[in-house]
Protein backbone atom coordinates (compact mmCIF):
# COMPACT_ATOMS: atom_id res chain seq x y z
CA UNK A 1 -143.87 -52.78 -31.63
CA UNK A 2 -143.10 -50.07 -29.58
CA UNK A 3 -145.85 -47.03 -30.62
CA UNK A 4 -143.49 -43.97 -31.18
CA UNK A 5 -142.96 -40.67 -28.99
CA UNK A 6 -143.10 -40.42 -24.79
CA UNK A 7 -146.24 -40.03 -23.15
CA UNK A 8 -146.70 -36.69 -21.42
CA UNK A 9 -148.42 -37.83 -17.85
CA UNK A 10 -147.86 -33.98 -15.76
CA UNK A 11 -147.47 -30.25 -16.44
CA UNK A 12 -145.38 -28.91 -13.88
CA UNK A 13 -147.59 -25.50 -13.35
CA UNK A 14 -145.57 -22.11 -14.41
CA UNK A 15 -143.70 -24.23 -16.42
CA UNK A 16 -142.59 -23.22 -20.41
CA UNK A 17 -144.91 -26.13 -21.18
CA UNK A 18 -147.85 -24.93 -19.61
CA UNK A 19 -147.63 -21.71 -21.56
CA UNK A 20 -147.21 -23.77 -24.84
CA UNK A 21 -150.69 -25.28 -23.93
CA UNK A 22 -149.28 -28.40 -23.24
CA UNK A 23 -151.52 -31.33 -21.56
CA UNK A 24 -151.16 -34.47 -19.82
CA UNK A 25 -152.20 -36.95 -22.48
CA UNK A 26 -150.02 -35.43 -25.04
CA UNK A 27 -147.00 -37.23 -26.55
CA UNK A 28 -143.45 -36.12 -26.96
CA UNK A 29 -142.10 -37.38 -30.48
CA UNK A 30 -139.03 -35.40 -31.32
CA UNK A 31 -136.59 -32.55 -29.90
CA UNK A 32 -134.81 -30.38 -32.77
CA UNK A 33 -135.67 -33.52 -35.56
CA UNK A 34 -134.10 -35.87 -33.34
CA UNK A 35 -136.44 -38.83 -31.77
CA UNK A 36 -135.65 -39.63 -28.02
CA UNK A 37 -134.84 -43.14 -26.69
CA UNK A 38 -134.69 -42.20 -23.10
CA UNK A 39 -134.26 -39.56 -20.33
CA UNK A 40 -130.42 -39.05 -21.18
CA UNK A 41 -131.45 -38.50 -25.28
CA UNK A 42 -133.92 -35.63 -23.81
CA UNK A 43 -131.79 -34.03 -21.19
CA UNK A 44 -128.95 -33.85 -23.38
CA UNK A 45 -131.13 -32.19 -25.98
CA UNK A 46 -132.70 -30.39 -23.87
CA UNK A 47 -129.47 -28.28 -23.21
CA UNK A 48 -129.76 -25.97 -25.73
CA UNK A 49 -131.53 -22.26 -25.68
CA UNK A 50 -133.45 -22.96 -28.47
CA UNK A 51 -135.18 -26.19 -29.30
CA UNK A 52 -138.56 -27.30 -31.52
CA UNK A 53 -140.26 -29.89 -30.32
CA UNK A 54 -142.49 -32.26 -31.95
CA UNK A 55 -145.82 -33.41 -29.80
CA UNK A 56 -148.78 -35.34 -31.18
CA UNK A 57 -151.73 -34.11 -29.15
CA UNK A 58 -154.33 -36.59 -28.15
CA UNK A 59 -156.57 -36.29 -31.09
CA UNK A 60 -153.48 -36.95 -32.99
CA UNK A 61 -152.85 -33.28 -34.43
CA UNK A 62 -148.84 -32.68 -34.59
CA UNK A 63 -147.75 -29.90 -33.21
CA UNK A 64 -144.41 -27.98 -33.97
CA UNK A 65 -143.65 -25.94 -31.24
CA UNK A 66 -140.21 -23.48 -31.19
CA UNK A 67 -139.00 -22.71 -27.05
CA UNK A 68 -136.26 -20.17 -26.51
CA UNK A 69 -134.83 -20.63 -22.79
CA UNK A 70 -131.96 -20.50 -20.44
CA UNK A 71 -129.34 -23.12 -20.84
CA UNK A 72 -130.67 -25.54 -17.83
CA UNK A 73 -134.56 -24.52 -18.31
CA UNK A 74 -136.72 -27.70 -18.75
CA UNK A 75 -139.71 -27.70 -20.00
CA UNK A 76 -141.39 -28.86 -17.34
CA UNK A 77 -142.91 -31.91 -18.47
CA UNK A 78 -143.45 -35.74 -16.51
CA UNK A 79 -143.45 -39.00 -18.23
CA UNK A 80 -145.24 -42.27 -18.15
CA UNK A 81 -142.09 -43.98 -17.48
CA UNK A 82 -139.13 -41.87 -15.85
CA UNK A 83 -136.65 -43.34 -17.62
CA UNK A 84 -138.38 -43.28 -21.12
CA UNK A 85 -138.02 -46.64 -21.76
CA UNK A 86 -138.23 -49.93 -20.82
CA UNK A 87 -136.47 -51.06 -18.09
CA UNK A 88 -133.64 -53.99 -18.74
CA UNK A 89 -132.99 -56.65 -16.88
CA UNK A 90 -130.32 -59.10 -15.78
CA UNK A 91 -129.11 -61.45 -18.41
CA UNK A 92 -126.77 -63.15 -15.76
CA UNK A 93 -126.92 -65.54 -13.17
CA UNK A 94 -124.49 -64.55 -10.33
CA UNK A 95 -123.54 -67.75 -7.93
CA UNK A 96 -123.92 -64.62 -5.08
CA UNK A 97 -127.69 -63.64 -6.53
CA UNK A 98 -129.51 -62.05 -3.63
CA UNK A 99 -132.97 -62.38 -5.50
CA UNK A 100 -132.66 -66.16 -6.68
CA UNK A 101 -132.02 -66.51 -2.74
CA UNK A 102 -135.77 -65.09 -2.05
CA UNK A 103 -138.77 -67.07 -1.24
CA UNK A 104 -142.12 -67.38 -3.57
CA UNK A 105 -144.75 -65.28 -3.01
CA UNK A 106 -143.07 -61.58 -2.01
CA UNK A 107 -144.85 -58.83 -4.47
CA UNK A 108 -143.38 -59.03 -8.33
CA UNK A 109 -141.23 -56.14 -8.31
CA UNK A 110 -138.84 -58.11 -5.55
CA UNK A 111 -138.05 -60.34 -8.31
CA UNK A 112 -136.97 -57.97 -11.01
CA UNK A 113 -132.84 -57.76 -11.88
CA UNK A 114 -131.97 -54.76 -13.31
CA UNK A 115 -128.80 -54.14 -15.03
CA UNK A 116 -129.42 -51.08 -16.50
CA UNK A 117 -127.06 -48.71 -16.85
CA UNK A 118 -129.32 -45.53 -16.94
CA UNK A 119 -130.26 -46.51 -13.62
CA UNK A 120 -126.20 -46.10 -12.59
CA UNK A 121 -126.38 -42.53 -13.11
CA UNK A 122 -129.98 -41.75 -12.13
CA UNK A 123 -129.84 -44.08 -9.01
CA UNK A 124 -126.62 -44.97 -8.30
CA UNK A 125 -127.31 -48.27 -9.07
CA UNK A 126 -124.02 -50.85 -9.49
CA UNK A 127 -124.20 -52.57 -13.27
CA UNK A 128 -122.23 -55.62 -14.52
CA UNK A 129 -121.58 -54.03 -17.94
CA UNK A 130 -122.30 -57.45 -19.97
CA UNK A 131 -125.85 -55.88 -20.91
CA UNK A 132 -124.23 -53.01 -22.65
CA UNK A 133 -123.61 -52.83 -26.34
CA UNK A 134 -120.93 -51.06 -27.81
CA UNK A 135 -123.37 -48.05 -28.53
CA UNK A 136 -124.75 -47.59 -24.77
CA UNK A 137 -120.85 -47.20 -24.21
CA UNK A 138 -120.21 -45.01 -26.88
CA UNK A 139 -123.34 -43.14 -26.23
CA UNK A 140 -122.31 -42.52 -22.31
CA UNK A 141 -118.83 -41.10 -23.59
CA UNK A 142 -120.82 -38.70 -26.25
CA UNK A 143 -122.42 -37.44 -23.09
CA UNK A 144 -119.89 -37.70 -20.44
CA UNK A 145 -121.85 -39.52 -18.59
CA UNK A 146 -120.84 -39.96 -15.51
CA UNK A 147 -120.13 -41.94 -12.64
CA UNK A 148 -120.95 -45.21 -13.92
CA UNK A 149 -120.98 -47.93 -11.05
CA UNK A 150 -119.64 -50.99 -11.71
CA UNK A 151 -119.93 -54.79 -9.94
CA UNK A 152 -116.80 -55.66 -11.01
CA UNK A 153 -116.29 -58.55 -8.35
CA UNK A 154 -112.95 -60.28 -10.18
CA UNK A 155 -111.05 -59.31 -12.87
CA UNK A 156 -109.77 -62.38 -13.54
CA UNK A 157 -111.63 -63.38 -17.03
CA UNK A 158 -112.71 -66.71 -16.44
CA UNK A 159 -113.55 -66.31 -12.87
CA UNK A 160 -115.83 -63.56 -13.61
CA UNK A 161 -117.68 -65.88 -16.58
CA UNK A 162 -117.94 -68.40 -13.64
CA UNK A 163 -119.00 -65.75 -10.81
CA UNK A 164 -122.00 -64.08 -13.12
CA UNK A 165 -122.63 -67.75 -15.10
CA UNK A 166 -122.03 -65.40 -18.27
CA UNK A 167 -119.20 -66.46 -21.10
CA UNK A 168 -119.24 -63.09 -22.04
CA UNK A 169 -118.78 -61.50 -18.39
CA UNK A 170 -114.89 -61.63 -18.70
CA UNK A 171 -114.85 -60.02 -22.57
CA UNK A 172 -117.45 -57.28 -20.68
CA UNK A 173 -114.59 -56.09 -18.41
CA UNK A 174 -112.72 -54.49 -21.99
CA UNK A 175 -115.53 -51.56 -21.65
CA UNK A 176 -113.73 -50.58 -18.61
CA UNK A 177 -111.00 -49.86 -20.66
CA UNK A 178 -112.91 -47.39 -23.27
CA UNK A 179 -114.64 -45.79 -19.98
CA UNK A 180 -111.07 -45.08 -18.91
CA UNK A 181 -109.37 -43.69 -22.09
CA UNK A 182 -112.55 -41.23 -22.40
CA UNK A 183 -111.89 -40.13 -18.38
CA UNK A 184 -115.66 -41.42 -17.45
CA UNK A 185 -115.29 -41.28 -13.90
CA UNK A 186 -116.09 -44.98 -12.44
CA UNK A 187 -116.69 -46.38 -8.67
CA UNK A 188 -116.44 -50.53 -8.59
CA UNK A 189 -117.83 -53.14 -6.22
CA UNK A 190 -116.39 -56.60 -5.65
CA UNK A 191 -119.12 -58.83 -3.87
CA UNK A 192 -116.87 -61.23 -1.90
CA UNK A 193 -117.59 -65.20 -2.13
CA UNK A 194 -115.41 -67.63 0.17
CA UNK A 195 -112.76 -69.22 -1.77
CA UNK A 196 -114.44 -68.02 -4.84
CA UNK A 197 -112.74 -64.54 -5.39
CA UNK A 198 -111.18 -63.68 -2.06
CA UNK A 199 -107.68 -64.08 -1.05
CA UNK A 200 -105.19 -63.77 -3.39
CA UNK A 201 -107.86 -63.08 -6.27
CA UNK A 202 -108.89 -60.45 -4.59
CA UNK A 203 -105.67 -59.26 -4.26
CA UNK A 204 -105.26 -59.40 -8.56
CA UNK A 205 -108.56 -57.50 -8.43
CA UNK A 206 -107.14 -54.74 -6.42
CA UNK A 207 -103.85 -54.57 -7.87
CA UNK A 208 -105.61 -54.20 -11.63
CA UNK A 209 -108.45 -52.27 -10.52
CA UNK A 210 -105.92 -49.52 -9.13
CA UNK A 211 -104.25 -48.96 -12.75
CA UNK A 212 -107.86 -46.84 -13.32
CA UNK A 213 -107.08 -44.38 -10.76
CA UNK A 214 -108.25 -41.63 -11.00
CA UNK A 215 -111.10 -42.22 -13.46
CA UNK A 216 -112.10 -44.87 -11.31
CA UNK A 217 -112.20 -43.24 -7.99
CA UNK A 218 -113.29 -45.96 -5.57
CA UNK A 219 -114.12 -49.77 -5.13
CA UNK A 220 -115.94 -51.35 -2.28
CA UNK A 221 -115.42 -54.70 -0.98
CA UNK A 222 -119.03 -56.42 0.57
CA UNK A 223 -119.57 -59.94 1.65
CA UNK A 224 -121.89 -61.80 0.07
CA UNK A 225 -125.53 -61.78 1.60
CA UNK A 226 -127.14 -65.58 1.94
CA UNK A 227 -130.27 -66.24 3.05
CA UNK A 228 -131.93 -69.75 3.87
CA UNK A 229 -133.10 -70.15 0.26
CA UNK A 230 -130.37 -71.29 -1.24
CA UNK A 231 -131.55 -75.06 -2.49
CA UNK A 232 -129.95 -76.06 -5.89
CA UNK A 233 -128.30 -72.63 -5.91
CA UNK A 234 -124.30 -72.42 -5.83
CA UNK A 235 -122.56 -73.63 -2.43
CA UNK A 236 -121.51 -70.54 -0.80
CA UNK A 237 -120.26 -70.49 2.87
CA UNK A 238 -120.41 -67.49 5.47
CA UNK A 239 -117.41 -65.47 6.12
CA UNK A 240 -116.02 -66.04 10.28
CA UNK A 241 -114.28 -63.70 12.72
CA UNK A 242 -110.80 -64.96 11.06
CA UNK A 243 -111.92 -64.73 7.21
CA UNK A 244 -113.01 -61.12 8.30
CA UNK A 245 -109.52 -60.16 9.59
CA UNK A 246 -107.83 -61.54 6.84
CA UNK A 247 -109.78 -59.43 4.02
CA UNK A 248 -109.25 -56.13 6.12
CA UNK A 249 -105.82 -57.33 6.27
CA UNK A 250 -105.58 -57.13 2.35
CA UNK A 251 -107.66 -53.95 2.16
CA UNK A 252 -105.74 -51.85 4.61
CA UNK A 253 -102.27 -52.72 3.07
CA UNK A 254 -103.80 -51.85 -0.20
CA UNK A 255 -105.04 -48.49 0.98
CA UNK A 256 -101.86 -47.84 2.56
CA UNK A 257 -99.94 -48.22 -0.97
CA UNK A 258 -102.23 -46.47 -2.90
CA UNK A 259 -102.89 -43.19 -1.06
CA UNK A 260 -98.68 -42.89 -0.71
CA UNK A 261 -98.71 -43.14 -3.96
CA UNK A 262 -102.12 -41.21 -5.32
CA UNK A 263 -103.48 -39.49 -2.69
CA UNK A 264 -106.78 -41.93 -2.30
CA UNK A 265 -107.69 -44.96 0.09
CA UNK A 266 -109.35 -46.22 -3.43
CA UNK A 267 -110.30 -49.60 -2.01
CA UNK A 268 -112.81 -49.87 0.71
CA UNK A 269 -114.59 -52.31 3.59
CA UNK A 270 -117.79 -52.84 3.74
CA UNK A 271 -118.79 -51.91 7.82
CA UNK A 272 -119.58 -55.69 8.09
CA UNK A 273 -116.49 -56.80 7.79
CA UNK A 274 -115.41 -54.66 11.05
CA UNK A 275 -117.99 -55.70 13.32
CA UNK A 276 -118.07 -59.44 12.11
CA UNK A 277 -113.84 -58.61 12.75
CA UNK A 278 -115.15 -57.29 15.90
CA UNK A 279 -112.62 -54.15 15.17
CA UNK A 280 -114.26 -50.50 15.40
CA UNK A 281 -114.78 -48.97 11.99
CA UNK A 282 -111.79 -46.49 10.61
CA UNK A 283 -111.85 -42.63 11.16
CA UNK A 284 -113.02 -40.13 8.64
CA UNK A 285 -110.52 -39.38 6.22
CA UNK A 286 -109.93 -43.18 5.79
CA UNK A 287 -113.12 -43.04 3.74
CA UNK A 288 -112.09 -40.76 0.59
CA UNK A 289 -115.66 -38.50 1.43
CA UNK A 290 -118.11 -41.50 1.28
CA UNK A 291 -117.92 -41.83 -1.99
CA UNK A 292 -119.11 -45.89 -1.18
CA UNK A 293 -121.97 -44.95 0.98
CA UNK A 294 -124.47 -46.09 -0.59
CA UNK A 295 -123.30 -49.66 -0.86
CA UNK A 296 -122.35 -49.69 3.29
CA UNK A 297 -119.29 -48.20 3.59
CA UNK A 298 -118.86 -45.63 6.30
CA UNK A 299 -122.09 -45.93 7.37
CA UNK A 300 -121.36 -46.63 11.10
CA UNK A 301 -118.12 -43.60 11.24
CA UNK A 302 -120.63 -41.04 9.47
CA UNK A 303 -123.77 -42.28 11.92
CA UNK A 304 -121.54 -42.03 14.91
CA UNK A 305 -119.65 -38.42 13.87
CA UNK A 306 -122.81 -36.99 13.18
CA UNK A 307 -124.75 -38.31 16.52
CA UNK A 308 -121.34 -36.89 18.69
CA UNK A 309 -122.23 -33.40 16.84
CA UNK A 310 -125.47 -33.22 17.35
CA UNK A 311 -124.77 -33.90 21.23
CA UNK A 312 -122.31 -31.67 21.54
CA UNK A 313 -124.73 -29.24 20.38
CA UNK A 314 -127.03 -30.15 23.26
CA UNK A 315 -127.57 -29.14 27.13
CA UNK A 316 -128.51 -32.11 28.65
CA UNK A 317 -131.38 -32.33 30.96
CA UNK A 318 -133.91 -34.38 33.24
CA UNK A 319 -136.74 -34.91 30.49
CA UNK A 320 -138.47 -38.35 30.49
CA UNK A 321 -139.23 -40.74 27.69
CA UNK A 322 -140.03 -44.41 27.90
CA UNK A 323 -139.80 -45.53 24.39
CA UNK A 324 -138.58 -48.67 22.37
CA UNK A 325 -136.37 -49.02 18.95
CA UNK A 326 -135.70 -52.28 16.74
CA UNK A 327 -132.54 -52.40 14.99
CA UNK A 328 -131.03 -55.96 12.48
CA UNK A 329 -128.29 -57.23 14.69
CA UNK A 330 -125.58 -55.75 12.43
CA UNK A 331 -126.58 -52.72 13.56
CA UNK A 332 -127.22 -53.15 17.09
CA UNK A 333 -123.97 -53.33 19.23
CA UNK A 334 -123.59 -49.31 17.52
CA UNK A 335 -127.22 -48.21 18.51
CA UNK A 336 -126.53 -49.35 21.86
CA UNK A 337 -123.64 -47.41 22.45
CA UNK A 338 -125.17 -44.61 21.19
CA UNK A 339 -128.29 -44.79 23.51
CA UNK A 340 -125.40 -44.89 26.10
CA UNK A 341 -124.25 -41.59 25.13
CA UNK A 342 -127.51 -39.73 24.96
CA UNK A 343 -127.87 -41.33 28.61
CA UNK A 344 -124.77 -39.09 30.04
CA UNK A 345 -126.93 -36.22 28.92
CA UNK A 346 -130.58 -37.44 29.67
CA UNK A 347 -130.30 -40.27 32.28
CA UNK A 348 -134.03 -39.97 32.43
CA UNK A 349 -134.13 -40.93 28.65
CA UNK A 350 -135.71 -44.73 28.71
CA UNK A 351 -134.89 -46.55 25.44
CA UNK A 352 -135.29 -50.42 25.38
CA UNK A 353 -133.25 -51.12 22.25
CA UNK A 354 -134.08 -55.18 20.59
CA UNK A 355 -131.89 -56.72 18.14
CA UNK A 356 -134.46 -58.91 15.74
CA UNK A 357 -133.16 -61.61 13.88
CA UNK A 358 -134.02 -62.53 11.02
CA UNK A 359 -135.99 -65.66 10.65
CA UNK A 360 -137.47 -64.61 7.70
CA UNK A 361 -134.47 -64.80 5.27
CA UNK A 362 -132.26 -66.84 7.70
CA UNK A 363 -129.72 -65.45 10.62
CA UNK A 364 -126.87 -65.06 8.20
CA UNK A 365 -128.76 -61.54 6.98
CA UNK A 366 -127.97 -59.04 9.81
CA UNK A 367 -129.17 -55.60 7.96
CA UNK A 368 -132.39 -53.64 9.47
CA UNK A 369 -133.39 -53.15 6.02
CA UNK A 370 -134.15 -56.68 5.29
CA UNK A 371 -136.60 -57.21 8.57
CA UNK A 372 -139.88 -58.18 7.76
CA UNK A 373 -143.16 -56.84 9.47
CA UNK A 374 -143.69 -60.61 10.48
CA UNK A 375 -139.96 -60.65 12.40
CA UNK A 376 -141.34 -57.70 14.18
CA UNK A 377 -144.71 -58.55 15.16
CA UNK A 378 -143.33 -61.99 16.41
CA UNK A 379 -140.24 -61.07 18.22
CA UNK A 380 -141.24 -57.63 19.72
CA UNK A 381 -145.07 -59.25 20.87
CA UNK A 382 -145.43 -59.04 24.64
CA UNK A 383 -141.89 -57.38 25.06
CA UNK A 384 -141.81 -53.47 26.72
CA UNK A 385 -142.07 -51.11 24.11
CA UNK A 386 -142.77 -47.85 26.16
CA UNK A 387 -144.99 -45.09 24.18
CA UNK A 388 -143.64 -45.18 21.22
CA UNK A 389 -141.43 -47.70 18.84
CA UNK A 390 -138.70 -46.55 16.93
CA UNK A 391 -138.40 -48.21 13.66
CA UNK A 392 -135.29 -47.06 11.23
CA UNK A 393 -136.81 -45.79 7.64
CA UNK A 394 -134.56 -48.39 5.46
CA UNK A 395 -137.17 -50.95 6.66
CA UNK A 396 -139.70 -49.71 4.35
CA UNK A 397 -140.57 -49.61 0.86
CA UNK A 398 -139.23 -46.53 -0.79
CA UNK A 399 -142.31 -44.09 -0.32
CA UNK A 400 -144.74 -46.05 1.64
CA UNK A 401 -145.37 -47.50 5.03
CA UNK A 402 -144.87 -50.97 4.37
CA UNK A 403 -142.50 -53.82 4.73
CA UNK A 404 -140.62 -56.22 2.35
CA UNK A 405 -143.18 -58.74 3.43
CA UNK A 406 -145.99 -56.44 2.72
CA UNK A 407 -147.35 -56.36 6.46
CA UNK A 408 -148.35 -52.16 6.66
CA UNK A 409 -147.49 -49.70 9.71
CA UNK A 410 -151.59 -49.58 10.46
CA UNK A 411 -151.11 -53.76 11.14
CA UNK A 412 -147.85 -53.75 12.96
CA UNK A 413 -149.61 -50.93 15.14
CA UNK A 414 -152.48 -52.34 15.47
CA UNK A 415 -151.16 -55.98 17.12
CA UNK A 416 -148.48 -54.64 19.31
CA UNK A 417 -150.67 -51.57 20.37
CA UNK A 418 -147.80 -49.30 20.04
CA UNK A 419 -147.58 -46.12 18.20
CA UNK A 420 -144.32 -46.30 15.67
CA UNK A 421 -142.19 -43.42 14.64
CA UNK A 422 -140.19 -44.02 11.26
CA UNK A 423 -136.63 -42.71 11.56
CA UNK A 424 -134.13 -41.49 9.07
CA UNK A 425 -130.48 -42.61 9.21
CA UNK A 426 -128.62 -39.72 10.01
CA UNK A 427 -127.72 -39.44 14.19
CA UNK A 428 -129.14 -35.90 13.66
CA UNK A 429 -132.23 -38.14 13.37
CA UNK A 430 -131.91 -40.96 15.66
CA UNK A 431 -131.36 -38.17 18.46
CA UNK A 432 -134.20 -36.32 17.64
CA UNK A 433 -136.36 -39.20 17.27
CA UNK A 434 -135.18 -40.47 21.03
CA UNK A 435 -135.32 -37.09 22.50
CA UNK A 436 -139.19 -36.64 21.03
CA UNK A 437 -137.43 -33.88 19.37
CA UNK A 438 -138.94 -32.08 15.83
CA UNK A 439 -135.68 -32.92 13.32
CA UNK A 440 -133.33 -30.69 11.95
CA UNK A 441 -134.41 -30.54 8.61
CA UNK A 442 -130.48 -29.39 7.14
CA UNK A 443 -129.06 -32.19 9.15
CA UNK A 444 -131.65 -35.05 7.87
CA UNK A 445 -130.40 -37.57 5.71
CA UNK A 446 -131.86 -40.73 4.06
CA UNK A 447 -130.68 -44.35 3.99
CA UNK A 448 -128.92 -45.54 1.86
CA UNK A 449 -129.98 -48.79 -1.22
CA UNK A 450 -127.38 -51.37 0.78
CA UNK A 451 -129.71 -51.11 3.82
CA UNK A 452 -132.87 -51.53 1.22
């Protein structure tokens, strides 16, 4: 059984619960005689100017504190577990599954599914609703919780049941509907199989997902990542050149129809379908404010708009750099075109750019942020890398210097005798980081989960 109350882990110093003698150690039972089931219970409680809180210290004495404070005070207290709770996991098994298509041996947490939906709102994280009971819903409605991202994929019934190998995925869509009525604001994401949900499912997808605007502001459209580890798994084939023409064909006529008629592009390509297309990605506007970011939409139009500022904003001049960058082959035919326009401005500026593929988890996966230190080391051995080697941040685990495979920075250094410089995603970045400049700190931006 779960022992009762949040364990207090940090005071923030200054904070209200410093000066209530608060310690690390301590436990949190109760705000105002309510008990707290996660981080949403607390912040939501934690609203009001005047609260009394409930905290066992260690040697078990209860304390009942009273805290009068500003509307959005905290207290400034850290927990054992961010979320307050236990994280849950994936009751599903999607035919599209990018973990089940992941070799034995990576480190444990590669292998977790979440489908949380407290994770929507804190991390943006996409959620197939079929782990939610009606009181999560109810719950996210009481607090207007809000967006909720959803991987809706088909909203044909029996086609989703099939898709997520879950006969209660297609009665899971209906909490769209209460999410709706209550004006939750919602952004969708259809994973795209071949002859699985394309075509003209895809096009039943669109046409019912658009009957949420505006409460569901946006929907992105991503092809389905397979690796080499697919054995006993669900036959799945790559999308081609023509497949990729075809889907933009659907999403652009959609867009078309819906922003006559609301004002928003709504539906949205992934950037892989345009480069696998071999078209150049859409301008600006098209893109509704990047509201699909995160998943890989507008990636390449924000990357390239921001790297065209940032040169404007320079004088160009005769400094030298020899230097080296590794990009995942998705990524590559953009980098190089932008190394061609920092050349008009510093033709003295060196940069040996390398594509890696990835041998690792098969050819078909083309992002940088699933390259492996081994890929690296093995492909980049021997080859020119100048003074330093430019490596893009997504390639790393969150917070640390180390990659999916768990080879570290120190060992990739170390065997290719080159020092590496780890660069952000914005082209405010990737300039600075070619001209051996110190980044603009306003201008700096991180990657995004897709690449992760």
């Amino acid at each position: 059984m779960k022992e009762k109350g949040h364990l207090i882990t940090k005071i923030v110093p200054g904070s209200i619960a410093e000066e209530l003698e608060l310690e690390a150690g301590d436990t949190l039972l109760s705000i105002s005689g309510m008990e707290i089931e996660d981080i949403f219970d607390y912040q939501f409680l934690m609203e009001d100017t005047y609260v009394e809180i409930l905290i066992r210290k260690a040697d078990g004495e209860e304390w009942v504190l009273e805290v009068d404070k500003d509307y959005d005070e905290d207290l400034g207290i850290e927990f054992e577990n961010g979320l307050m709770d236990e994280y849950r996991s994936c009751r599903n098994k999607c035919m599209f599954c990018f973990i089940d298509q992941m070799p034995k041996g990576m480190r444990d947490t590669l292998y977790f599914k979440d489908d949380d939906s407290r994770l929507s709102f804190l991390q943006g994280n996409y959620i197939t609703l079929t782990n939610m009971k009606d009181k999560d819903i109810d719950r996210i409605i009481r607090y207007h919780l809000a967006p909720i991202n959803i991987s809706v994929h088909t909203t044909n019934p029996e086609l989703r049941c099939k898709m997520l190998h879950n006969r209660f995925a297609g009665e899971a869509l209906k909490q769209i509907d209460k999410l709706y009525e209550s004006e939750i604001l919602m952004n969708g994401q259809i994973v795209l199989c071949k002859g699985i949900n394309d075509g003209a499912e895809l096009e039943r997808t669109i046409s019912d997902l658009s009957k949420y605007l505006p409460h569901m502001q946006s929907v992105s459209v991503v092809p389905v990542g397979l690796t080499k580890f697919r054995e006993g798994l669900y036959p799945l084939e790559p999308f081609n050149r023509e497949d990729a023409k075809e889907v933009l064909e659907i999403i652009h006529r959609w867009q078309d129809r819906l922003y006559a008629a609301h004002g928003n592009h709504f539906i949205h390509a992934g950037d892989e379908w345009y480069i696998l297309a071999g078209y150049d990605v859409p301008e600006e506007e098209r893109y509704d404010g990047y509201l699909q970011l995160e998943n890989g939409v507008g990636m390449v139009r924000l990357f390239k708009n921001e790297l065209a500022e940032a040169l404007a904003a320079k004088t160009g001049d005769d400094r030298e750099r020899h230097i080296s960058m590794a990009t995942g082959r998705l990524a590559y035919p953009y980098l190089n075109q932008a190394l061609e326009d920092v050349r008009e401005k510093f033709p003295q500026v060196d940069v040996k750019l390398y594509a890696i593929t990835n041998e690792f988890f098969g050819e078909n996966i083309t992002v940088a942020g699933l390259i492996t230190g081994q890929d690296l080391i093995k492909q980049l051995r021997g080859q020119e890398l100048g003074d330093v080697l430019l490596l893009p941040s997504v390639m790393f685990k969150s917070g640390e210097q180390v990659f999916l495979d768990d080879v570290t920075l120190n060992e990739l250094e170390n065997t290719l005798q080159v020092k590496v410089n780890i660069v952000k995603s914005s082209g405010q970045d990737f300039l600075s980081a070619v001209l051996g400049e110190e980044p603009d700190k306003e201008k700096t931006r991180e990657g995004g989960k897709y690449e992760l």
